[in-house]
Protein backbone atom coordinates (compact mmCIF):
# COMPACT_ATOMS: atom_id res chain seq x y z
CA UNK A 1 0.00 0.00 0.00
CA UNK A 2 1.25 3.43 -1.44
CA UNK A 3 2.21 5.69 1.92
CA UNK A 4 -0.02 8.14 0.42
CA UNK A 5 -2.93 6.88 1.15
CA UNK A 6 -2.53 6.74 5.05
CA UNK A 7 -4.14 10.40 6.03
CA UNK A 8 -2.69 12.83 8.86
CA UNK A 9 -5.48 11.36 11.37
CA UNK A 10 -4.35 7.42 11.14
CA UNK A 11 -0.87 8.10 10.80
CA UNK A 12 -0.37 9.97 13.66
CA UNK A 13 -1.42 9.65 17.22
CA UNK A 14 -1.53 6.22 19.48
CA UNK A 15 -1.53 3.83 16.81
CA UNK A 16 1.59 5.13 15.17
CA UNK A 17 3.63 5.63 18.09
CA UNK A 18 2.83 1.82 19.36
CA UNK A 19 2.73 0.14 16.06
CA UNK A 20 4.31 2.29 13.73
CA UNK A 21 1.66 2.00 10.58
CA UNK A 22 3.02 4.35 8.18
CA UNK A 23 6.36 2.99 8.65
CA UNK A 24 4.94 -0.37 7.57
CA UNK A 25 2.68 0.72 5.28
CA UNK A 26 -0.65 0.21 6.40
CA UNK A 27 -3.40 1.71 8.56
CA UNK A 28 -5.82 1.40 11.44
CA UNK A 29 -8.76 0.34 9.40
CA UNK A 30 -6.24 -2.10 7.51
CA UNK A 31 -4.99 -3.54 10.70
CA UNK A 32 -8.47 -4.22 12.31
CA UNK A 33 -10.15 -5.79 9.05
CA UNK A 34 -7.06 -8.04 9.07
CA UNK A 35 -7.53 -8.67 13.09
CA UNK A 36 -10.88 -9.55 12.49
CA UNK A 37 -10.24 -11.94 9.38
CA UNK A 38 -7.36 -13.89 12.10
CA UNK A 39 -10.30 -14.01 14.84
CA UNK A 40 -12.92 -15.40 12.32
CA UNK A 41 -10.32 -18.18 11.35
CA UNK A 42 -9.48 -19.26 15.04
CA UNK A 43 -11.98 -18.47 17.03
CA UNK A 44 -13.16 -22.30 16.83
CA UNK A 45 -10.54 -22.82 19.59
CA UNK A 46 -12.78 -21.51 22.13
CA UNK A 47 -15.32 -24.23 21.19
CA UNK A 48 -12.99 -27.07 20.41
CA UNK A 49 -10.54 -27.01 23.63
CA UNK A 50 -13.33 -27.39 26.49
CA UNK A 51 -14.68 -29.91 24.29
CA UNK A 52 -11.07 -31.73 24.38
CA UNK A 53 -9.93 -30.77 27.76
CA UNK A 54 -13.72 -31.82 28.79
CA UNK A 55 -12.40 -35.53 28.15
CA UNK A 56 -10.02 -35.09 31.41
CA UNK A 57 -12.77 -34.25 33.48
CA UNK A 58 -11.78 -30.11 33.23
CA UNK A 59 -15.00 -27.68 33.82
CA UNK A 60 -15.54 -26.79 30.10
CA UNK A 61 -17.66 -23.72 31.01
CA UNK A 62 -14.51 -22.73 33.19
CA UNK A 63 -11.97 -23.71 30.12
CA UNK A 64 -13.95 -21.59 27.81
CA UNK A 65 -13.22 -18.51 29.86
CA UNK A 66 -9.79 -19.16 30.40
CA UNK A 67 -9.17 -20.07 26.41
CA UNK A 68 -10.32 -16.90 26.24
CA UNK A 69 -8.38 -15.10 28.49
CA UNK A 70 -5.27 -17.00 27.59
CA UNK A 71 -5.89 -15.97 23.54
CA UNK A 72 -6.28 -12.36 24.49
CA UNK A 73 -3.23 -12.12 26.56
CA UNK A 74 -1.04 -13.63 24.10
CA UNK A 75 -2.17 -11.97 21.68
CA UNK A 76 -2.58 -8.34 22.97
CA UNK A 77 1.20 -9.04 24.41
CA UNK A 78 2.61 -10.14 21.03
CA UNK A 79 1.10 -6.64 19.29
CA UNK A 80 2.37 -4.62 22.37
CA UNK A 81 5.72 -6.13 22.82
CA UNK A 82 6.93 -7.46 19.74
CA UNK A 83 4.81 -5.27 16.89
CA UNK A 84 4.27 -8.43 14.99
CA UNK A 85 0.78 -9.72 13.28
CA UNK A 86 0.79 -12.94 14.82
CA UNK A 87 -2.27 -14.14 17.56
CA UNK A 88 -1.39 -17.15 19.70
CA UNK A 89 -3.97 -19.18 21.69
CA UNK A 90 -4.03 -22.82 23.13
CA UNK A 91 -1.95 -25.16 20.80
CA UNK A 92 -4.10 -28.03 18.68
CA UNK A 93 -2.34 -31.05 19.59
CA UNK A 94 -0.94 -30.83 22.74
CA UNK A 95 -4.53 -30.27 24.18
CA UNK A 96 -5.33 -33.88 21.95
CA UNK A 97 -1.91 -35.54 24.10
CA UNK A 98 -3.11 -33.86 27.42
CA UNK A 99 -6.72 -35.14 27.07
CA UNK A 100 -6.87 -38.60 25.51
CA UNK A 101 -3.03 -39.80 26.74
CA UNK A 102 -1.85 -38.39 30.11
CA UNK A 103 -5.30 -38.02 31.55
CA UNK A 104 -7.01 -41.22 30.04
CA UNK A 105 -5.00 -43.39 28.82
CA UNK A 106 -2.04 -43.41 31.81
CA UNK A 107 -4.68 -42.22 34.56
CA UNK A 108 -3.32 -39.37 35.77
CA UNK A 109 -5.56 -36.61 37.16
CA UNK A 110 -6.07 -33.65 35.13
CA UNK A 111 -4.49 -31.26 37.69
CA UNK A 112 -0.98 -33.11 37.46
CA UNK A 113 -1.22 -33.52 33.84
CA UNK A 114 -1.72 -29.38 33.95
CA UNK A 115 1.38 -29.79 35.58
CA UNK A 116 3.60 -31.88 33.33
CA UNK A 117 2.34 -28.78 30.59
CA UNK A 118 3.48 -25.99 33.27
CA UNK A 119 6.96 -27.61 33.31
CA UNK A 120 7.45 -28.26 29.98
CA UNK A 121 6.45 -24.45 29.38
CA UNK A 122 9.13 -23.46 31.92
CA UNK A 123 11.21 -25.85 30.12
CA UNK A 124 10.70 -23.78 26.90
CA UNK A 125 10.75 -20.45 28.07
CA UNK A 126 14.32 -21.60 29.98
CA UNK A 127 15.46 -22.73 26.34
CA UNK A 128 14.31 -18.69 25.18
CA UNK A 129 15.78 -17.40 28.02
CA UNK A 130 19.18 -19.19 27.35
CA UNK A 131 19.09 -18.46 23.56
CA UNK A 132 19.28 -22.26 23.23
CA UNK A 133 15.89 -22.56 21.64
CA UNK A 134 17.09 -21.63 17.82
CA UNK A 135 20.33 -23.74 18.26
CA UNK A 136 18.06 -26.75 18.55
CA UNK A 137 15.41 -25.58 15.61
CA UNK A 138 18.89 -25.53 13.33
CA UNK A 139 20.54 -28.87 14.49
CA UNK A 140 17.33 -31.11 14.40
CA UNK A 141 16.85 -32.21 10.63
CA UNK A 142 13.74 -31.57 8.83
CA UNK A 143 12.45 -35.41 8.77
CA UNK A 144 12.06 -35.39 11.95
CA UNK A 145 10.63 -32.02 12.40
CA UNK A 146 7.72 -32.91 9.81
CA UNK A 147 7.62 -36.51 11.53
CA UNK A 148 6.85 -35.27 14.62
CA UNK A 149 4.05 -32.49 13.07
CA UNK A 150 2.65 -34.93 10.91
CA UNK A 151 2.26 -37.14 13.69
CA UNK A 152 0.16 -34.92 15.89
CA UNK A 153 -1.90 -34.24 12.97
CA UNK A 154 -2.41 -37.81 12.32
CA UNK A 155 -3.33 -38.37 16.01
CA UNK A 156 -5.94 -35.52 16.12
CA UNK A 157 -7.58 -36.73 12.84
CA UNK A 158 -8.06 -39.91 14.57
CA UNK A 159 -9.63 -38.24 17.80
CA UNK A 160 -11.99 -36.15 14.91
CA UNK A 161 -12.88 -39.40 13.51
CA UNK A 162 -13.62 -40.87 16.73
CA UNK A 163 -15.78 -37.83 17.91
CA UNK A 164 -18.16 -38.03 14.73
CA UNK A 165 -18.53 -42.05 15.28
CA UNK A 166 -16.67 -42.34 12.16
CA UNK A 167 -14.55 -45.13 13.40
CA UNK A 168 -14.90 -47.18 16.70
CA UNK A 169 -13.14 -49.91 18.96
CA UNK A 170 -13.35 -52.96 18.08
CA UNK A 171 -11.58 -55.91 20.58
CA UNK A 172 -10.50 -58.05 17.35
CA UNK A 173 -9.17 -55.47 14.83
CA UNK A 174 -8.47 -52.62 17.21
CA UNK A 175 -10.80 -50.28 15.07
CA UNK A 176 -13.87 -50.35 12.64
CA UNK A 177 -15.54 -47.87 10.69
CA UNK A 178 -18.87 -46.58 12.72
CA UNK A 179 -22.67 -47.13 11.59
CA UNK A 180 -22.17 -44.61 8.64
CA UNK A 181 -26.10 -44.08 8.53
CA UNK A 182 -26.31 -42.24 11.98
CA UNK A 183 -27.19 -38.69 11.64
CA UNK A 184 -23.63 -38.32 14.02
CA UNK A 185 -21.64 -39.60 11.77
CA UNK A 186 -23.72 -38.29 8.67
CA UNK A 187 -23.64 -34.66 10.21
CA UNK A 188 -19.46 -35.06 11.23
CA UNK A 189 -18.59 -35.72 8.00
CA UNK A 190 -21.01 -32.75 7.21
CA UNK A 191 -19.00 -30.61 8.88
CA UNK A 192 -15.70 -31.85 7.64
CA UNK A 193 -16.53 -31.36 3.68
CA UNK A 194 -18.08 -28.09 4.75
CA UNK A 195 -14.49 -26.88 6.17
CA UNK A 196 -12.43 -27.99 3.46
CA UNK A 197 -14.99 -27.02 0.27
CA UNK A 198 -15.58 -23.56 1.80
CA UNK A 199 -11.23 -23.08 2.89
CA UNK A 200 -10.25 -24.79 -0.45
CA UNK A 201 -12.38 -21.76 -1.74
CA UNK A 202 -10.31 -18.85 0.45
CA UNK A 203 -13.15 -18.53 2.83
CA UNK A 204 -11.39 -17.86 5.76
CA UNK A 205 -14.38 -18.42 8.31
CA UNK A 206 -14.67 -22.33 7.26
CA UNK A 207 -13.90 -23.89 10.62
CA UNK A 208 -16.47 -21.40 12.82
CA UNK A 209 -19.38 -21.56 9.26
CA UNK A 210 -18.91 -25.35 9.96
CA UNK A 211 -19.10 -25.45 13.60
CA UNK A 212 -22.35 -23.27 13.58
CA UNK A 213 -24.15 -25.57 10.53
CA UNK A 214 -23.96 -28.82 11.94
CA UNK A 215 -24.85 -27.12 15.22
CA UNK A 216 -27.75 -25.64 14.36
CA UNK A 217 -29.10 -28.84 12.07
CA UNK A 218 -28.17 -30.60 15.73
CA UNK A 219 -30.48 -28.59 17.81
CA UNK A 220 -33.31 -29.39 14.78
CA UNK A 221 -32.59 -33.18 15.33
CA UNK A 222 -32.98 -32.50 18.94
CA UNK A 223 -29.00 -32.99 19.85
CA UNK A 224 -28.67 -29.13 20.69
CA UNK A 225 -30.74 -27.54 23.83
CA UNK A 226 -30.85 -23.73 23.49
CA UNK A 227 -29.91 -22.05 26.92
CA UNK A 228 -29.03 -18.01 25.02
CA UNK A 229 -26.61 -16.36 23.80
CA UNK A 230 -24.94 -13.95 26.19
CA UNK A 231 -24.13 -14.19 29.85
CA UNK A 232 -21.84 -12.66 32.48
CA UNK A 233 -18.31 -15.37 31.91
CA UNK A 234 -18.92 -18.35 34.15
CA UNK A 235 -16.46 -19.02 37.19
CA UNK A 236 -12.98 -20.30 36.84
CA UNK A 237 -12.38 -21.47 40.23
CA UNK A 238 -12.63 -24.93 38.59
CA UNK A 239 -9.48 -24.97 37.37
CA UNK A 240 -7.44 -21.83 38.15
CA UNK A 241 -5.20 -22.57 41.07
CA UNK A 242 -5.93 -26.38 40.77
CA UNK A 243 -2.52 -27.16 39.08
CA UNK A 244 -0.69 -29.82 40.92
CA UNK A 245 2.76 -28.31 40.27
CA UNK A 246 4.68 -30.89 42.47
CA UNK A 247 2.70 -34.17 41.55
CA UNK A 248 3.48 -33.46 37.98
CA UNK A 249 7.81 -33.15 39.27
CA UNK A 250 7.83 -37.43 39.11
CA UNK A 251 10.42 -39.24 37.26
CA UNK A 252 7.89 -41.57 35.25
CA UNK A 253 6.63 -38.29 33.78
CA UNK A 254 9.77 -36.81 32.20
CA UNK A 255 9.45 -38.22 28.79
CA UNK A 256 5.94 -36.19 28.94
CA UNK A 257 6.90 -33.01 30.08
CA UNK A 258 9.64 -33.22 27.50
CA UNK A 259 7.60 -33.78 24.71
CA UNK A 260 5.49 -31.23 25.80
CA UNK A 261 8.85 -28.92 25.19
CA UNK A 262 9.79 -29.95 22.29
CA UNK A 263 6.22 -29.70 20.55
CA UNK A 264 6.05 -26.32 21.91
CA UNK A 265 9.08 -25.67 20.75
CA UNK A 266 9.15 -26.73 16.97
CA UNK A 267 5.10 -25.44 16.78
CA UNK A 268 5.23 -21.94 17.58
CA UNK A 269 8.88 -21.09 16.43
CA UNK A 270 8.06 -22.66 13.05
CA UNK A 271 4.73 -20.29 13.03
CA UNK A 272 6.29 -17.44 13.85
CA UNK A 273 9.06 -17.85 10.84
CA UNK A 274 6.35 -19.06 8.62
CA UNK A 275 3.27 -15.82 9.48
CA UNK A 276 6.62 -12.82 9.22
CA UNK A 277 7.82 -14.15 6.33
CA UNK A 278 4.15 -13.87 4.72
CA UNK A 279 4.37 -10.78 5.99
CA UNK A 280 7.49 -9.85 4.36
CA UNK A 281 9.63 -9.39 7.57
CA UNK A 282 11.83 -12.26 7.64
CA UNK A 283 15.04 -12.83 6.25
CA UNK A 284 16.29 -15.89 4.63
CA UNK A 285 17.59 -17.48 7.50
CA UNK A 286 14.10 -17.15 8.86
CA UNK A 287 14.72 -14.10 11.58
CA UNK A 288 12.80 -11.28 11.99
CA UNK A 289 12.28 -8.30 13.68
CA UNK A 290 11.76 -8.36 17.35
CA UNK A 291 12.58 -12.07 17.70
CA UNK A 292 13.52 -11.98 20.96
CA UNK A 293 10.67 -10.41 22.12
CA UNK A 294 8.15 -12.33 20.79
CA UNK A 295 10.33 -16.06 21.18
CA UNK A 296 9.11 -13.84 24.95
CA UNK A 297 6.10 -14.23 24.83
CA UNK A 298 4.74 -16.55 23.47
CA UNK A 299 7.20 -18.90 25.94
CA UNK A 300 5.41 -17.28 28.90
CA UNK A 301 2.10 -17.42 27.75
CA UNK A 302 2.77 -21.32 27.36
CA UNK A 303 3.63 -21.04 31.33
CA UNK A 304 0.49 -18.30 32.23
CA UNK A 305 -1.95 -21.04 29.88
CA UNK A 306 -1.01 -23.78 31.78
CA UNK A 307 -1.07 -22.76 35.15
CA UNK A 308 -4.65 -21.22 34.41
CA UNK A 309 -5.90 -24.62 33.30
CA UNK A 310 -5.63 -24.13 29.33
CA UNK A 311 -2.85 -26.18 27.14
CA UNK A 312 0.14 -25.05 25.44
CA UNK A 313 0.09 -21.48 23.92
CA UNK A 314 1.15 -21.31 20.45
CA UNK A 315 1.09 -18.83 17.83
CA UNK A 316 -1.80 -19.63 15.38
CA UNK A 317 -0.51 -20.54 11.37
CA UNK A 318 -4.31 -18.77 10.96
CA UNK A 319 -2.75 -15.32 11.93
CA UNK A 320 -1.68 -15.66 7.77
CA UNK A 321 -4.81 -14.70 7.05
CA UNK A 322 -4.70 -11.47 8.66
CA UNK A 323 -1.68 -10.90 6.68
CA UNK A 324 -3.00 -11.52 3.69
CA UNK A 325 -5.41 -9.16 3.88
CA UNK A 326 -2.93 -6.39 4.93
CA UNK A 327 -1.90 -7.40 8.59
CA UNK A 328 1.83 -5.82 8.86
CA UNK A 329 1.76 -4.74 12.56
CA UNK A 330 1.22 -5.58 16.06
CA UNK A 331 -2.23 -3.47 16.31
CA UNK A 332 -3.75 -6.51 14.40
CA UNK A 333 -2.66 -8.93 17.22
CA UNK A 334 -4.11 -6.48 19.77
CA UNK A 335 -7.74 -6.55 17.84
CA UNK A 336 -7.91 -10.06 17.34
CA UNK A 337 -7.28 -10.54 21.59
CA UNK A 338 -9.80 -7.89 22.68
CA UNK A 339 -12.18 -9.60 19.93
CA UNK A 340 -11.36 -13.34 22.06
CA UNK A 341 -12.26 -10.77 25.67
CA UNK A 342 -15.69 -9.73 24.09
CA UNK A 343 -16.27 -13.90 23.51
CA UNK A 344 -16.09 -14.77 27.04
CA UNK A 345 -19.91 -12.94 27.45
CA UNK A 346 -21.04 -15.93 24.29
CA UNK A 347 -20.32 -18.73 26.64
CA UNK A 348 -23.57 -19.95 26.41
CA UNK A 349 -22.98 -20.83 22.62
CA UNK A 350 -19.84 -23.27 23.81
CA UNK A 351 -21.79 -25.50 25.97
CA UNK A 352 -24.55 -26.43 22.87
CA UNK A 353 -21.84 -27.16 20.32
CA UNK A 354 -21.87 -30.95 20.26
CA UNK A 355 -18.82 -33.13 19.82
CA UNK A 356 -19.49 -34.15 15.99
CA UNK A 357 -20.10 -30.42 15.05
CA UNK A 358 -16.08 -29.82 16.15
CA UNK A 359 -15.16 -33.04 14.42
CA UNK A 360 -14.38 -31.37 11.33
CA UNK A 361 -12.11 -29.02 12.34
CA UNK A 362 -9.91 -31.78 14.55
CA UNK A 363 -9.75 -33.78 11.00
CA UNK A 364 -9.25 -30.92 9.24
CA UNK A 365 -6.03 -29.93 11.27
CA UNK A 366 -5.39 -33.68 10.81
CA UNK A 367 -5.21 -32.22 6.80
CA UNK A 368 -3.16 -29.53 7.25
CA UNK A 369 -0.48 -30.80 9.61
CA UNK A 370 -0.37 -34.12 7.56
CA UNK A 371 0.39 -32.30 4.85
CA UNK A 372 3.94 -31.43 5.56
CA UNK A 373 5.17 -34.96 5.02
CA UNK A 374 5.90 -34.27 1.42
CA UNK A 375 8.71 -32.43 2.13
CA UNK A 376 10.46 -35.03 3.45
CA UNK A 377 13.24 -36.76 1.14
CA UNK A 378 11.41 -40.48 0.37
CA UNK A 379 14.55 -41.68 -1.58
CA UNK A 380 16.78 -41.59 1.40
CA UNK A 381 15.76 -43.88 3.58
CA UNK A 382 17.55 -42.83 6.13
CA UNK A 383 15.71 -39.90 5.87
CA UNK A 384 11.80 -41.17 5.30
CA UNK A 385 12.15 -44.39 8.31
CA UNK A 386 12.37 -41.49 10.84
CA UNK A 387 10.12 -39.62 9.71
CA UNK A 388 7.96 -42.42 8.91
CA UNK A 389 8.01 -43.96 12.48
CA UNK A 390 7.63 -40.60 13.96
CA UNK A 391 4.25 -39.95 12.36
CA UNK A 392 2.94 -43.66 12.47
CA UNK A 393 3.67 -44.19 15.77
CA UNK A 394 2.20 -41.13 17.57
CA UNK A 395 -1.05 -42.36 16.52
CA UNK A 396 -0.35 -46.53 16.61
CA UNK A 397 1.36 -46.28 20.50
CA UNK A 398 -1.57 -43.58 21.21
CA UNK A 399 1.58 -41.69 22.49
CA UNK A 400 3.51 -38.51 21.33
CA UNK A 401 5.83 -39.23 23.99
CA UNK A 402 6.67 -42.23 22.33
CA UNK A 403 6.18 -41.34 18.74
CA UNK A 404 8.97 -38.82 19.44
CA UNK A 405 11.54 -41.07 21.02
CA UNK A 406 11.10 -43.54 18.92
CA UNK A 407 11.45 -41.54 15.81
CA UNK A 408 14.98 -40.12 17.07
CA UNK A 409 16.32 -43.59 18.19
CA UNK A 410 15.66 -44.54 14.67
CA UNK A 411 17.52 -41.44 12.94
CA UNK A 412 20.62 -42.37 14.87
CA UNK A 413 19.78 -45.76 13.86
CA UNK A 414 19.66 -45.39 10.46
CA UNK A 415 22.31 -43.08 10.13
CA UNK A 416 24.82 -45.28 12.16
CA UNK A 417 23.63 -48.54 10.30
CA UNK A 418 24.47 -46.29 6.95
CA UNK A 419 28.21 -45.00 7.82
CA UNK A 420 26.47 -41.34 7.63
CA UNK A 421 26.77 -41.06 11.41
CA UNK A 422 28.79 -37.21 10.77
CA UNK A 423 25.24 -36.37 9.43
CA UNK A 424 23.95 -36.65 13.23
CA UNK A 425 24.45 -33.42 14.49
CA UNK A 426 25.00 -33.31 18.86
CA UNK A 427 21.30 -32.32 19.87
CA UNK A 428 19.96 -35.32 17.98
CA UNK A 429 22.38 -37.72 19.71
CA UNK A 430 21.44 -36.11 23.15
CA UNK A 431 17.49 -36.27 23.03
CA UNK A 432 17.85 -40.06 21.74
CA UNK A 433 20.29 -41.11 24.71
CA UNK A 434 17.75 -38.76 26.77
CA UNK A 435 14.65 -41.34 25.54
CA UNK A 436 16.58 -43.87 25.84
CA UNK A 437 17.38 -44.01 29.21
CA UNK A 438 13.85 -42.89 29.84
CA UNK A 439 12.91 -46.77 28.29
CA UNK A 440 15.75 -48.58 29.98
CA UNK A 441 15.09 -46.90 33.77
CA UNK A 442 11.66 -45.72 33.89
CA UNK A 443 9.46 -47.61 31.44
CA UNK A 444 10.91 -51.14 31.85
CA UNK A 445 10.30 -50.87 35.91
């Protein structure tokens, strides 16, 4: 946009001082059309993550309110400190992990599986503080980066499908597709086509158009109770201050609060590269302006989210949007966080959305994180096994713990077996000895 357009009255004032819009070329209308374009795309968090965090026996009413919360003050502090058009909120994924694998699967209570996220957020924001967090970004090779995203996305695809009744347990094949002539399953699948058709058409308010369709034809079928639209934002008691910060500090959970790290870790840092250089502020060794600040951040909005009750804070690949609609500076952050305050009054809307109406969207993320696995290199097989068993296995063990650890043993594996061990750089070698003697000491006994 031509600097001439920006009149006196928007390039002066507040705005410019905090966010410097004629500098980057933009404007205060510009900024909160494109804040309100990131909000439409991500604002299905606040429905999906009570529903998922629901599973562990978390107050969803309660997690509504503090998704909320948690969005806004990531957000509002990424525009404010760092100037950058990125909007974090609760990661997808991690919440998936948390849910159906610490809390159900191993049967740990909700508040100490809070915990293993609070540490693993420290852990993180320790790796920021201690500039250590880019070192291990550059010296962990890409097949094992997209292993370990494709893997998630694999695993919450699976939880989508399970949601809408689309598949289900079965004690002699392990799973079986559902009765496909339920109206659940019917009106997940709905939802699903509803996403992709209306994003594989640039409409950037798929996920929520979905969400609110299959709702809606819910509450005809008689799935959906109406109980309003806007109330005062119920009570958090439920889970704020219920953390158990020292039951989560046990050795037999260290591979979990690791993973929890390292997810955290690869997810938000690759996001941030990925939204400023769509923006045009990166360089091409992926840094950008303000890094430090924002690496900041979103590291101790990770450690605020948790110990509020929400999962992992990441910034949100959706913030793209925004920027592709003219999003250059922080103000568009700040819009998109006081639009996630004004949904904590629309609670009543979270607790009718039924779990095949946010089906879709889990599957759909499925899509889009799967996706990466084509740019791994599938002629070197020491290349595409680790990746490979990275991505399979999250799913196949139920475990991202385990997906993860077994996806480095096998690089080293496969790069010893080859004579290409020089390709292994240090950090690779420690976090498989680190797995490793997580098996031999803590699993085995």
């Amino acid at each position: 946009m031509n600097n001439s357009s920006i009149t006196p009255a928007q390039g002066q004032g507040l705005f410019e001082r905090l966010f410097k819009l004629q500098e980057h070329g933009t404007t205060v209308r510009t900024e909160v059309i494109a804040g309100l374009t990131t909000f439409l795309t991500m604002v299905y968090i606040v429905f999906v993550n009570p529903q998922i965090l629901g599973v562990a026996g978390m107050d969803t009413q309660a997690v509504f309110v503090t998704t909320c919360i948690i969005a806004a003050f990531g957000s509002i502090f990424m525009g404010l400190l760092a100037n950058l058009p990125v909007a974090l909120a609760p990661a997808m994924g991690l919440n998936a992990f948390f849910a159906f694998v610490v809390v159900s699967a191993m049967g740990l209570s909700w508040q100490v599986g809070m915990g293993a996220i609070f540490w693993g957020a420290v852990g993180l924001f320790l790796l920021t503080l201690f500039r250590i967090r880019y070192w291990m970004i550059a010296n962990i090779p890409l097949s094992l980066r997209v292993g370990i995203t494709s893997g998630i996305g694999l695993f919450i695809a699976m939880m989508g499908l399970k949601n809408a009744g689309i598949i289900i347990p079965n004690k002699d094949t392990l799973v079986m597709i559902g009765n496909l002539a339920s109206h659940e399953v019917l009106l997940g699948a709905l939802g699903f086509f509803i996403i992709v058709i209306l994003a594989s058409r640039n409409i950037h308010a798929a996920v929520l158009i979905s969400i609110v369709v299959t709702t809606l034809i819910g509450w005809a079928l008689g799935d959906v109770h109406y109980s309003g639209i806007f109330s005062m934002p119920p009570s958090v008691s439920n889970v704020v201050g219920q953390v158990d910060l020292m039951g989560a500090l046990d050795i037999g959970l260290a591979g979990v609060i690791f993973s929890f790290m390292l997810v955290n870790l690869f997810d938000s840092s690759g996001t941030l590269i990925g939204v400023t250089d769509k923006a045009g502020l990166a360089d091409s060794e992926g840094k950008f302006p303000r890094m430090k600040q924002a690496l900041f951040v979103d590291s101790i909005s990770s450690v605020v989210g948790s110990f509020i009750g929400t999962s992992s804070v990441t910034a949100y690949i959706e913030s793209t949007s925004g920027v592709s609609v003219g999003g250059r500076t922080g103000l568009m952050a700040v819009v998109v966080g006081i639009l996630f305050l004004l949904v904590m009054f629309l609670s009543p809307l979270a607790g009718m959305v039924p779990s095949y109406a946010a089906a879709g969207a889990l599957i759909y993320v499925g899509v889009l994180m799967t996706s990466s696995l084509a740019r791994v290199k599938w002629s070197d097989l020491t290349e595409s096994v680790p990746a490979f068993i990275t991505a399979v296995m999250m799913p196949f063990s139920f475990s991202i713990t385990e997906g993860i650890a077994l996806g480095f043993i096998a690089y080293c594996i496969m790069k010893l077996g080859t004579g290409r061990w020089r390709e292994i750089s240090p950090c690779v070698v420690v976090v498989a000895l680190l797995f490793i003697l997580k098996i031999v000491f803590v699993d085995a006994h």
